[in-house]
Protein backbone atom coordinates (compact mmCIF):
# COMPACT_ATOMS: atom_id res chain seq x y z
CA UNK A 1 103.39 29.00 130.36
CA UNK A 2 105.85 30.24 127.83
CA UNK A 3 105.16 26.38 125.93
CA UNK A 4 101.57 27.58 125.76
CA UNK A 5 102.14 30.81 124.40
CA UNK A 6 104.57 29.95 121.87
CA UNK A 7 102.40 27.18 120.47
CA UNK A 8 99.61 29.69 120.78
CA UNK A 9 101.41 32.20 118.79
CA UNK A 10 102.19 29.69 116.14
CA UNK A 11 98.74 28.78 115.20
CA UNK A 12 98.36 32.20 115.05
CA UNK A 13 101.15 33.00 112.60
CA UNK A 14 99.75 30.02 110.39
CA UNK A 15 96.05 30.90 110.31
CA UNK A 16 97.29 34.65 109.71
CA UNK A 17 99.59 33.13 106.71
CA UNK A 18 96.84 31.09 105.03
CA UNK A 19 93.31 32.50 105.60
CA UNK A 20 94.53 36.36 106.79
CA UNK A 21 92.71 36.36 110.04
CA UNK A 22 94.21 36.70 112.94
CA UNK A 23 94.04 35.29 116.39
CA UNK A 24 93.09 37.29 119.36
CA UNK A 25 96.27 38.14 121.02
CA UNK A 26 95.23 40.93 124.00
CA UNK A 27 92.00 40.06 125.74
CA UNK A 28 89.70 42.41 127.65
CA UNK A 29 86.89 41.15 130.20
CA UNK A 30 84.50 43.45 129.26
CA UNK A 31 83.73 46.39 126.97
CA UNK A 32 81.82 48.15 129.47
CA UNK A 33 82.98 49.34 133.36
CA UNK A 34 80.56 51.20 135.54
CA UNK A 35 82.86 53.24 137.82
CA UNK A 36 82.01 54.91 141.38
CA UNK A 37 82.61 58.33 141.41
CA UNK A 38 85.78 59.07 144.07
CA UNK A 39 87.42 55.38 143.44
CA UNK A 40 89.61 53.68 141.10
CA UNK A 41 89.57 52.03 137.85
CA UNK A 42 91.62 49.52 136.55
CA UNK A 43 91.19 49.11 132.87
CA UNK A 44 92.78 45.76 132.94
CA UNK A 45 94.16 43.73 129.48
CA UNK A 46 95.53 40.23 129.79
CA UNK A 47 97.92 39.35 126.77
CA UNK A 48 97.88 35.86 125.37
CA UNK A 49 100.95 35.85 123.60
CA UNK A 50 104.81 35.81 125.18
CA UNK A 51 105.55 39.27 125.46
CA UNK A 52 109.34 38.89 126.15
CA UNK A 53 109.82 37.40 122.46
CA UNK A 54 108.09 40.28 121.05
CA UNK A 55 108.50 43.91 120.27
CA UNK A 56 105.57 46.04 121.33
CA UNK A 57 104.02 49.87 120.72
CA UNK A 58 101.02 51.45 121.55
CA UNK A 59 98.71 54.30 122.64
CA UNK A 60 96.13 54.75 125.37
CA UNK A 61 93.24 57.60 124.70
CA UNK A 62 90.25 59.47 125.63
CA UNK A 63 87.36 60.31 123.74
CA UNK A 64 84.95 62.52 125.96
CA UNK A 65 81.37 62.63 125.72
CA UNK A 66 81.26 65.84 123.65
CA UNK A 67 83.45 64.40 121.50
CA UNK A 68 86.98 65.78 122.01
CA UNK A 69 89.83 63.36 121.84
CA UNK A 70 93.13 63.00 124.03
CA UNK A 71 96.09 60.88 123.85
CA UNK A 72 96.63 59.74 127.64
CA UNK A 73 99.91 57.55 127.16
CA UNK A 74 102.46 56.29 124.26
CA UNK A 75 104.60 53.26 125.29
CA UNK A 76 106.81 50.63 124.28
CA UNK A 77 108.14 47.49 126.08
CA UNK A 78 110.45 49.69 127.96
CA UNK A 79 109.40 53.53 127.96
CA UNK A 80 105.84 55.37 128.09
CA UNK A 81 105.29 58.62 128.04
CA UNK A 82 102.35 60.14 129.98
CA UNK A 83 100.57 63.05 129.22
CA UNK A 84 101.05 65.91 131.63
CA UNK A 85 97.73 66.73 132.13
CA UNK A 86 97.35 63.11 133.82
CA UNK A 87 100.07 62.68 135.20
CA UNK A 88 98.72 62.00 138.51
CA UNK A 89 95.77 60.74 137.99
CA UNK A 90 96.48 57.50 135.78
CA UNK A 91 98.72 54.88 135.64
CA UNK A 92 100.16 53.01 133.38
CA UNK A 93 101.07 48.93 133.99
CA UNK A 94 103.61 47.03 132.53
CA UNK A 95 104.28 44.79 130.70
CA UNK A 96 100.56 44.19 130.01
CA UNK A 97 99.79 47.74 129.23
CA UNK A 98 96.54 47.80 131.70
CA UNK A 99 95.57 51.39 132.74
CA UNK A 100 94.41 52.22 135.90
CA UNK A 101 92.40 55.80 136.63
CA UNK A 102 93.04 57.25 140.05
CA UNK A 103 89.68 58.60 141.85
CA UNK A 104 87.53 58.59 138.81
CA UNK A 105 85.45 62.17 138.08
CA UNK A 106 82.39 62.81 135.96
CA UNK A 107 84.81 64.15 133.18
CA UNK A 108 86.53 60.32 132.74
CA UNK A 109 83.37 59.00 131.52
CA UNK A 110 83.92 58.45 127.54
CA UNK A 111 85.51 55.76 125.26
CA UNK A 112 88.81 54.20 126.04
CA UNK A 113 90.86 53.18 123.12
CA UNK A 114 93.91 50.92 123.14
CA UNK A 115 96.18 50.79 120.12
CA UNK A 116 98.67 48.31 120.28
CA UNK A 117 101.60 47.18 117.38
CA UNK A 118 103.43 44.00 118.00
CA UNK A 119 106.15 42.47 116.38
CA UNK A 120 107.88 38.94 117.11
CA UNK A 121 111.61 38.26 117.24
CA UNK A 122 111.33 35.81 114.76
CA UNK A 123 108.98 37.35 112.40
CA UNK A 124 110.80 40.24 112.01
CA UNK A 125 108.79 42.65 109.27
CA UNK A 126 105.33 40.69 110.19
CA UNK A 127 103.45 43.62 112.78
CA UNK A 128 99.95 42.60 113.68
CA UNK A 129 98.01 45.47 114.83
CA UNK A 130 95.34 44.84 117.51
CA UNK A 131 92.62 47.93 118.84
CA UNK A 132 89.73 47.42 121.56
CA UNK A 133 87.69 50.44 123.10
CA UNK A 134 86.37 50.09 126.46
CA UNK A 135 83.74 52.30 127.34
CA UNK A 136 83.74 53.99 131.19
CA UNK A 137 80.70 55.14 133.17
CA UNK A 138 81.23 57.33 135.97
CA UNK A 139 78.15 56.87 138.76
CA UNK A 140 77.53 58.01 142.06
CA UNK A 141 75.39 55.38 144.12
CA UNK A 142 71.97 56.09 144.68
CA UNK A 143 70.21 57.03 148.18
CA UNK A 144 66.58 55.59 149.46
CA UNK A 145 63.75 56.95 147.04
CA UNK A 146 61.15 59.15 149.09
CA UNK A 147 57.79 59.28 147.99
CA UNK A 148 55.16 61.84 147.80
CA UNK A 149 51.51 62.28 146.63
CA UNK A 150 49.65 65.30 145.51
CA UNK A 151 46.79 65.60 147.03
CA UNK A 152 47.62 64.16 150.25
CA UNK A 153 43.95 63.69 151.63
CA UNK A 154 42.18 60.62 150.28
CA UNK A 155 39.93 61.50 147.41
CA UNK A 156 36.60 60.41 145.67
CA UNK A 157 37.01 58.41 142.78
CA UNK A 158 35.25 59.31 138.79
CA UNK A 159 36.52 62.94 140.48
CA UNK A 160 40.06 63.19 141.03
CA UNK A 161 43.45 62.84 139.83
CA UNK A 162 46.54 61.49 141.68
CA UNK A 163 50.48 62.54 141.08
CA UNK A 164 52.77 60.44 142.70
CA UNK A 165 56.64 61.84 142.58
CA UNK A 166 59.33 59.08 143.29
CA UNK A 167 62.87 61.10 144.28
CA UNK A 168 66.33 60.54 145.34
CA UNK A 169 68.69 62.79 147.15
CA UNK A 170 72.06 61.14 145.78
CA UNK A 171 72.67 59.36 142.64
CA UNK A 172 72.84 58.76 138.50
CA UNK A 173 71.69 57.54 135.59
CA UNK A 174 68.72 56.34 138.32
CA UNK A 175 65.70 53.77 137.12
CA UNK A 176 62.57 54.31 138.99
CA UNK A 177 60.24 51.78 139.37
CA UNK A 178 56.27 51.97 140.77
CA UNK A 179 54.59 48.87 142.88
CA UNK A 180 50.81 49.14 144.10
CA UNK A 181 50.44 46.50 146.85
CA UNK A 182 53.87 44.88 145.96
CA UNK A 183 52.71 44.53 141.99
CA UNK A 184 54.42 45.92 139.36
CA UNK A 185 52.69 49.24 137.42
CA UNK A 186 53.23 49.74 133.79
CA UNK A 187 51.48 52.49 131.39
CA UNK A 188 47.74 52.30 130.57
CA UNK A 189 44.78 54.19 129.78
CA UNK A 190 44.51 55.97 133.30
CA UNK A 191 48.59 55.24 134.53
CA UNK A 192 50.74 57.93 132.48
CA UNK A 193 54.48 57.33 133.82
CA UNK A 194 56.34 60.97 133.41
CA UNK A 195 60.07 62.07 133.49
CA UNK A 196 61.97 58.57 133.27
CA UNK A 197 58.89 56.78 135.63
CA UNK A 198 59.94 59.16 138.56
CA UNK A 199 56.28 60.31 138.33
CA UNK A 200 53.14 58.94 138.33
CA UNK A 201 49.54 60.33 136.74
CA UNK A 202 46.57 58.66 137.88
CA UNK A 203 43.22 59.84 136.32
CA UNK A 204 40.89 59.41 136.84
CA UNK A 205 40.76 57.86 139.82
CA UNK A 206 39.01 54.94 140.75
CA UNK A 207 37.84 52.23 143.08
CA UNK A 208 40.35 49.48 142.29
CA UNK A 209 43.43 52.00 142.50
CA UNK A 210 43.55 52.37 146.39
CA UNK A 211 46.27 50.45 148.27
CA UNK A 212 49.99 51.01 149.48
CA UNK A 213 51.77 52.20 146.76
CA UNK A 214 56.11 52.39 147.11
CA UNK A 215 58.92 53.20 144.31
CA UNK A 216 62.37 51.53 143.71
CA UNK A 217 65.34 52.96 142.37
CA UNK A 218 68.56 51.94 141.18
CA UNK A 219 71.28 52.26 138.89
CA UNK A 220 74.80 50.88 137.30
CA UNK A 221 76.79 51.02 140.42
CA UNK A 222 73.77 50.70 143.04
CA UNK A 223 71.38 47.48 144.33
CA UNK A 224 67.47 48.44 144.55
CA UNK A 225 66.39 50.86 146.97
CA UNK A 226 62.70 51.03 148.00
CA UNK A 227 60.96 53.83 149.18
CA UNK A 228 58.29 53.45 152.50
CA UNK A 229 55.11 52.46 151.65
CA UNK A 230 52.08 55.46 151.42
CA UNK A 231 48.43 55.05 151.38
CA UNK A 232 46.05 55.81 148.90
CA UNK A 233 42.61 56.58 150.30
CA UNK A 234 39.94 56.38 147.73
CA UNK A 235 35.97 56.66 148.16
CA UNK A 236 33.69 55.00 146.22
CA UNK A 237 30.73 52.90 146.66
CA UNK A 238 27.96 52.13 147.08
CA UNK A 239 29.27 48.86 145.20
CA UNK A 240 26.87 44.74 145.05
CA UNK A 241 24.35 46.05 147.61
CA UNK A 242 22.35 42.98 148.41
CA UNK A 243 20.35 42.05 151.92
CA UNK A 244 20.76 38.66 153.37
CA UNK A 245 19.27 36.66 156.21
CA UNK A 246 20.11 33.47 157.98
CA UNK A 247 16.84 32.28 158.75
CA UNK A 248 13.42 31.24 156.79
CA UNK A 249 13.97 30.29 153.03
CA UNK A 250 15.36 32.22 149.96
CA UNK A 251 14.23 32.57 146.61
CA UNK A 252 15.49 34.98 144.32
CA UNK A 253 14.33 38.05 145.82
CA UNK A 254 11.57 36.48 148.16
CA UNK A 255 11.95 35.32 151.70
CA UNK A 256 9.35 32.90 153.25
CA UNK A 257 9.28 32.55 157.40
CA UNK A 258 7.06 30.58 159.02
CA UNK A 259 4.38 32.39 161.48
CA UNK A 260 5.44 33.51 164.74
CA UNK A 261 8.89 33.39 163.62
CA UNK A 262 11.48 36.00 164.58
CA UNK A 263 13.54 37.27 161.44
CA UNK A 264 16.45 39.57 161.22
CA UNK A 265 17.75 40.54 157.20
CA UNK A 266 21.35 42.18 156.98
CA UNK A 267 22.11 45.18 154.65
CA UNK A 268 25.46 45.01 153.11
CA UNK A 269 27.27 47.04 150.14
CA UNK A 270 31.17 47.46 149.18
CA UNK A 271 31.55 51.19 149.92
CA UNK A 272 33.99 53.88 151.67
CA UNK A 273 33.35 55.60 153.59
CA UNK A 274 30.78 53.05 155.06
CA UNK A 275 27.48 53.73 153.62
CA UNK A 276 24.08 55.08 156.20
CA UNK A 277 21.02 52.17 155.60
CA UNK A 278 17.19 53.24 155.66
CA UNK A 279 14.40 50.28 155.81
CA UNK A 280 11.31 50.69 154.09
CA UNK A 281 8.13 49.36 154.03
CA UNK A 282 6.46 49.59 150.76
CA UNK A 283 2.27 49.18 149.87
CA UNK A 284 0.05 49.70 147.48
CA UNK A 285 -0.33 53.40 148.64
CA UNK A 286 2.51 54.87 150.05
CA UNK A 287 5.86 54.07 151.76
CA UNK A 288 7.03 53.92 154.94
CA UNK A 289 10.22 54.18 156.70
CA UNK A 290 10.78 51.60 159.37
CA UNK A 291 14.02 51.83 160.99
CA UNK A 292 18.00 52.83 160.38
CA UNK A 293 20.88 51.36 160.47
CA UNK A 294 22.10 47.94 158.51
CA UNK A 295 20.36 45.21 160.57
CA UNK A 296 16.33 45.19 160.46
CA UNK A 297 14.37 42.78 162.44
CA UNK A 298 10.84 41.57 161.47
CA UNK A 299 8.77 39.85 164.13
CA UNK A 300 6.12 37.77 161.65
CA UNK A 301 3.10 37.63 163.46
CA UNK A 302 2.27 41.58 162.95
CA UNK A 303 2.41 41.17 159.52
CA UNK A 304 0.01 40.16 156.43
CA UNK A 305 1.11 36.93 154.65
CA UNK A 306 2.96 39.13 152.39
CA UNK A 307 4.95 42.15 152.68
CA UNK A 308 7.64 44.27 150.69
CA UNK A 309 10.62 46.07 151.88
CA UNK A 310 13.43 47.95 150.72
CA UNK A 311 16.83 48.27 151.55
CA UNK A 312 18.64 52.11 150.80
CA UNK A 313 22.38 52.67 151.16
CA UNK A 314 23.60 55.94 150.70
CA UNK A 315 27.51 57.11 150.80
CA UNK A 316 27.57 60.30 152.06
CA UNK A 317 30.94 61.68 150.61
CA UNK A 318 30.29 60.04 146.65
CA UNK A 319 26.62 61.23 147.45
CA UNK A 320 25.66 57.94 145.74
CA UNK A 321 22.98 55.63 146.48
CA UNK A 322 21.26 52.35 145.69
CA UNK A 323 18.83 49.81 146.62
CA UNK A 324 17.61 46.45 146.99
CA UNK A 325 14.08 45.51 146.94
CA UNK A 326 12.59 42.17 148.43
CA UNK A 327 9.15 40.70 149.39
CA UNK A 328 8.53 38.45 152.84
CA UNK A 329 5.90 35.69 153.14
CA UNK A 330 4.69 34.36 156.00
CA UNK A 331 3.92 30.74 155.54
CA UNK A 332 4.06 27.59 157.56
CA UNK A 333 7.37 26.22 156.15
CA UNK A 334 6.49 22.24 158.04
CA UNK A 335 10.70 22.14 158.74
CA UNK A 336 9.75 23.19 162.65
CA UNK A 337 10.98 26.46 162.13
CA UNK A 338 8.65 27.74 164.52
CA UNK A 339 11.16 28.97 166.99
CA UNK A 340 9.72 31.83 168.08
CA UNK A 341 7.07 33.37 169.96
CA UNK A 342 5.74 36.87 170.42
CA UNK A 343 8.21 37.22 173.40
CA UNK A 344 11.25 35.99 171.21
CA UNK A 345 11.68 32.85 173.35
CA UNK A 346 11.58 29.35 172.39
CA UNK A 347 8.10 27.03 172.94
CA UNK A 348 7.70 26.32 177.14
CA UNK A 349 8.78 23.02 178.46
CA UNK A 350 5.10 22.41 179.61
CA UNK A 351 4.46 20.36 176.84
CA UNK A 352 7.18 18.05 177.44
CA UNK A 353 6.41 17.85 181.30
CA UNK A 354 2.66 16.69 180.71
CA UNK A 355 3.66 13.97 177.93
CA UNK A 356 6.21 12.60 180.51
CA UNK A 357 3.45 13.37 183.40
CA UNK A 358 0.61 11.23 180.92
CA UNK A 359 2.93 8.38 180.51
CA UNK A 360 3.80 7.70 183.76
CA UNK A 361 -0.20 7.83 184.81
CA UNK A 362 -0.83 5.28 181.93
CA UNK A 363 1.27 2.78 182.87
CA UNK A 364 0.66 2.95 186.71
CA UNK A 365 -2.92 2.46 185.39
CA UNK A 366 -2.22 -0.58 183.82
CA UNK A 367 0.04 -1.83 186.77
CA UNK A 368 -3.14 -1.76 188.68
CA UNK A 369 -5.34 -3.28 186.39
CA UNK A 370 -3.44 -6.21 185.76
CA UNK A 371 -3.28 -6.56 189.80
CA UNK A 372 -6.80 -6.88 190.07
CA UNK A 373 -7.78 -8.87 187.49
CA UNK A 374 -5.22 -11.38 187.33
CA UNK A 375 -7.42 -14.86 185.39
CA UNK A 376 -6.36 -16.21 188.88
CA UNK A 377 -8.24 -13.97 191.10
CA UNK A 378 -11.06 -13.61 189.36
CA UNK A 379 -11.11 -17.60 189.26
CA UNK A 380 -11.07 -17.54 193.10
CA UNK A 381 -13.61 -14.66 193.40
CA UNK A 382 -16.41 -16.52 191.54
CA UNK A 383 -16.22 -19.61 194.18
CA UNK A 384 -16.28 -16.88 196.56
CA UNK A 385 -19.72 -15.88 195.26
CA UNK A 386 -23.05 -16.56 197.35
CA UNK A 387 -24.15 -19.83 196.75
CA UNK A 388 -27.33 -18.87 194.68
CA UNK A 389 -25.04 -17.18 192.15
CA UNK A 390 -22.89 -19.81 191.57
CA UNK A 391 -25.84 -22.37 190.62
CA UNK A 392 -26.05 -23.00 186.87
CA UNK A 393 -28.69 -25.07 184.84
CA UNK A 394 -27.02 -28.56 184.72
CA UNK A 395 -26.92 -31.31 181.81
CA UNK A 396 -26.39 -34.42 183.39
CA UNK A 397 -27.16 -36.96 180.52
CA UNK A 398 -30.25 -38.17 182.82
CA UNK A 399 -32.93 -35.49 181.97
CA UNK A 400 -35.70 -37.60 181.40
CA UNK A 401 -35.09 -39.98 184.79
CA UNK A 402 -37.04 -38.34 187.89
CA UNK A 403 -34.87 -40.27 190.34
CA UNK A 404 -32.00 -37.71 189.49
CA UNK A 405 -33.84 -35.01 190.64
CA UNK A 406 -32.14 -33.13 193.84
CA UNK A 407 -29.71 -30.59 194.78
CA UNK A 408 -25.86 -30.82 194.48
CA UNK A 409 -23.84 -29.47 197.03
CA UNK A 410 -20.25 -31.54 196.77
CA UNK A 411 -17.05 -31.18 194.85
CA UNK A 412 -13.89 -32.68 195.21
CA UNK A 413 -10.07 -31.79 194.94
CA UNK A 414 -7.78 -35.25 193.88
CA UNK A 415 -4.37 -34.42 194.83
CA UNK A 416 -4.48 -31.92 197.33
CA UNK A 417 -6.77 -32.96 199.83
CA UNK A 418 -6.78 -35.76 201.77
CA UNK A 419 -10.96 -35.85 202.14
CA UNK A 420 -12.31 -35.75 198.55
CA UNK A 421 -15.44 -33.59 199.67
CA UNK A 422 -15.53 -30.13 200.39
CA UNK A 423 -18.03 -27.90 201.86
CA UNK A 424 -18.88 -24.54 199.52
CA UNK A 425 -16.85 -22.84 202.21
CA UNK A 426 -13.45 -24.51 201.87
CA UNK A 427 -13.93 -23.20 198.03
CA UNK A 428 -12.82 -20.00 199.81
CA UNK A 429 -9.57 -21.18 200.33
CA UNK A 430 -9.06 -21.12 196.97
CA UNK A 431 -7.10 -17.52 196.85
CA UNK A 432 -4.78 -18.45 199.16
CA UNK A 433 -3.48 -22.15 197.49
CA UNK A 434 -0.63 -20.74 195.07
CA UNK A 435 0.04 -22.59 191.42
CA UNK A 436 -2.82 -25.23 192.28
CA UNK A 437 -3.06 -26.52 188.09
CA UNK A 438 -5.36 -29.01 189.55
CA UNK A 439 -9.03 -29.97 188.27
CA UNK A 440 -12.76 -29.74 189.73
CA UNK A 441 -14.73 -32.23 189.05
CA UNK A 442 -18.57 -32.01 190.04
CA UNK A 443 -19.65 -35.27 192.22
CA UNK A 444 -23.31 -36.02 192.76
CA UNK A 445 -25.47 -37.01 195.25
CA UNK A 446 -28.47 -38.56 195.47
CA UNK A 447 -31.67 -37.04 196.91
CA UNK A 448 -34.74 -39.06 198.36
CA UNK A 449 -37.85 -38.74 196.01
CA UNK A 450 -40.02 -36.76 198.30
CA UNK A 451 -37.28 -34.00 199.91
CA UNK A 452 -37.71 -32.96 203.52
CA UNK A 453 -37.76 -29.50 204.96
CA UNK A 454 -34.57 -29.73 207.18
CA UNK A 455 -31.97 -30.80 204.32
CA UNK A 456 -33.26 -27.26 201.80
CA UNK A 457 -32.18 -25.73 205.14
């Protein structure tokens, strides 16, 4: 350490010898100490040069507020002498000459100024001078802000003015700070900020000022404080009144259902307190008030194809009002809207029922039809005919010879019978042979030239 210092004091001798300017030889942290009233302060100075090789004499003062000037302490390496007056209530450190106030008081606040001579052992005749001033505040820490408005009932807006008042019951040299809804305020047109931002003028004011509003406050010797959070109650409104409705289709300001359908239209505008609805029904003649209240319903098959209404908000407290005007149509929309019927309901299941119901009677019909005339039955029914009926004019390929003249009464079966003539009455068996893919082939017979009574028989 004493290496350090005396090469540190050498550089300084040689830059003081060839350019005049000297080194820094006492060092102080800072220039400026925020004190708490009641505690101590320790003006501390760290010297940077070896102070056992050097000769030193100096001063300590105060220069109040107002001015007036006092010399606290004179010292030298060995001796200091204190000044009566504070005598017990600062002290003076050796060797580094740091002065520390007991139990600081307003009255210490002021400008500290250290004079200090030194002269080296082996630069005798060389004294370097060196002078800081510290300056001390004296604070007492600040309490929680409270917060108060003037008027404390909410208030209409375009009408009123607000004061808000931001105090604290302990502290100094305190900052205030305002915060609507957590956001920072700062002056404007309508925000006037009055007696170092403790209070706030609003006014007029209006719609977009209501919220939780709280105040911070601080100072040198103190974190932030915040206040609780108060209300501000502001009516306004009616504000964007416009109706809406879930159902039929929108166009602008026009509103096509479909007939029979069951509509309900919603009244809504920004406003407190909440704003009183009236529905009217306008014509070419006069107007007429329908019903009160925000919700309206409309049942579309008492009405024309095209009707008008109007929507009224009114705030009681603002006494303001507006409107919104809109026409309805009733028209067939083809989307199956139809939804409705006189009663509210939906359409009755009776339709579905008898489609099911006509279905099920159409295809047992055609069940039933196919059973009876199967190409296979009626196959079997016409050999099951009376024997007149089955008779057909017959080409034979012998027309013109007389001998072929007679009747023909035989057919035969090949395959499935072992006689290969049949009487018309085996034909009848027919139905009851299944999958017979067999064929009928006509056989003739001969009749005698002049026939005989017993054989047409």
């Amino acid at each position: 350490m004493e290496a350090t210092r005396t090469t540190v004091l050498c550089v300084c001798c040689v830059l003081f010898a060839l350019t005049d300017v000297t080194c820094e030889l006492i060092h102080i942290r800072s220039l400026v100490h925020h004190g708490i009233e009641g505690r101590h302060l320790l003006l501390s100075v760290d010297s940077r040069f070896p102070v056992n090789q050097a000769e030193i004499q100096g001063t300590w003062s105060h220069t109040k507020q107002n001015g007036a000037r006092t010399t606290l302490v004179t010292f030298t390496k060995e001796n200091n002498i204190m000044d009566m007056m504070y005598r017990n209530h600062l002290l003076f450190r050796q060797p580094n000459v740091s002065l520390l106030i007991l139990k600081l008081k307003k009255e210490d606040e002021g400008y500290y100024h250290l004079s200090l001579n030194i002269e080296f052992h082996n630069k005798t005749g060389l004294v370097i001078k060196e002078e800081r001033t510290i300056y001390v505040t004296v604070d007492e820490p600040v309490s929680i802000p409270v917060i108060e408005k003037k008027p404390s009932y909410a208030v209409i807006e375009d009408k009123a003015n607000v004061t808000w008042t931001c105090s604290v019951e302990k502290g100094t040299r305190v900052v205030f700070q305002w915060f609507r809804d957590n956001v920072a305020l700062s002056p404007s047109k309508r925000y006037h900020f009055l007696q170092d931002n403790s209070t706030l003028f609003i006014s007029p004011v209006r719609k977009e000022d209501k919220g939780t509003y709280r105040c911070t406050a601080t100072n040198p010797v103190s974190q932030i404080k915040k206040s609780r959070g108060a209300e501000l109650n502001v009516y306004y409104g009616p504000y964007n009144l416009e109706v809406n409705s879930v159902q039929g289709l929108r166009t602008g300001e026009v509103f096509t259902i479909n007939p029979g359908e069951l509509v309900f239209f919603e009244c809504q505008a920004d406003s407190n307190p909440p704003n009183s609805y009236v529905w009217i029904s306008k014509s070419r003649n006069a107007t007429q008030i329908i019903t009160e209240g925000p919700r309206l319903e409309v049942r579309s098959y008492k009405l024309a194809q095209t009707e008008e209404y109007l929507c009224r908000a009114f705030n009681n407290v603002t006494k303001k009002q507006d409107e919104a005007q809109f026409t309805l149509v009733v028209a067939s929309l083809g989307t199956g809207k139809e939804k409705y019927t006189d009663e509210g309901r939906s359409v009755s299941p009776l339709a579905v029922i008898a489609v099911c119901s006509s279905f099920i009677i159409g295809f047992m019909l055609l069940f039933l039809f196919r059973r009876t005339c199967h190409p296979k039955r009626v196959l079997m029914n016409f050999y099951n005919r009376p024997f007149t009926e089955q008779k057909r004019p017959h080409r034979s390929g012998h027309e013109d010879a007389t001998e072929d003249f007679g009747i023909y009464e035989f057919v035969s079966i090949p395959g499935k019978m072992e006689s290969t003539q049949a009487s018309c009455r085996s034909l009848a068996r027919l139905e009851s042979v299944q999958d017979m893919h067999t064929t009928i082939y006509d056989v003739i017979r001969h009749v005698p030239e002049s026939p005989s009574t017993g054989l047409l028989k």
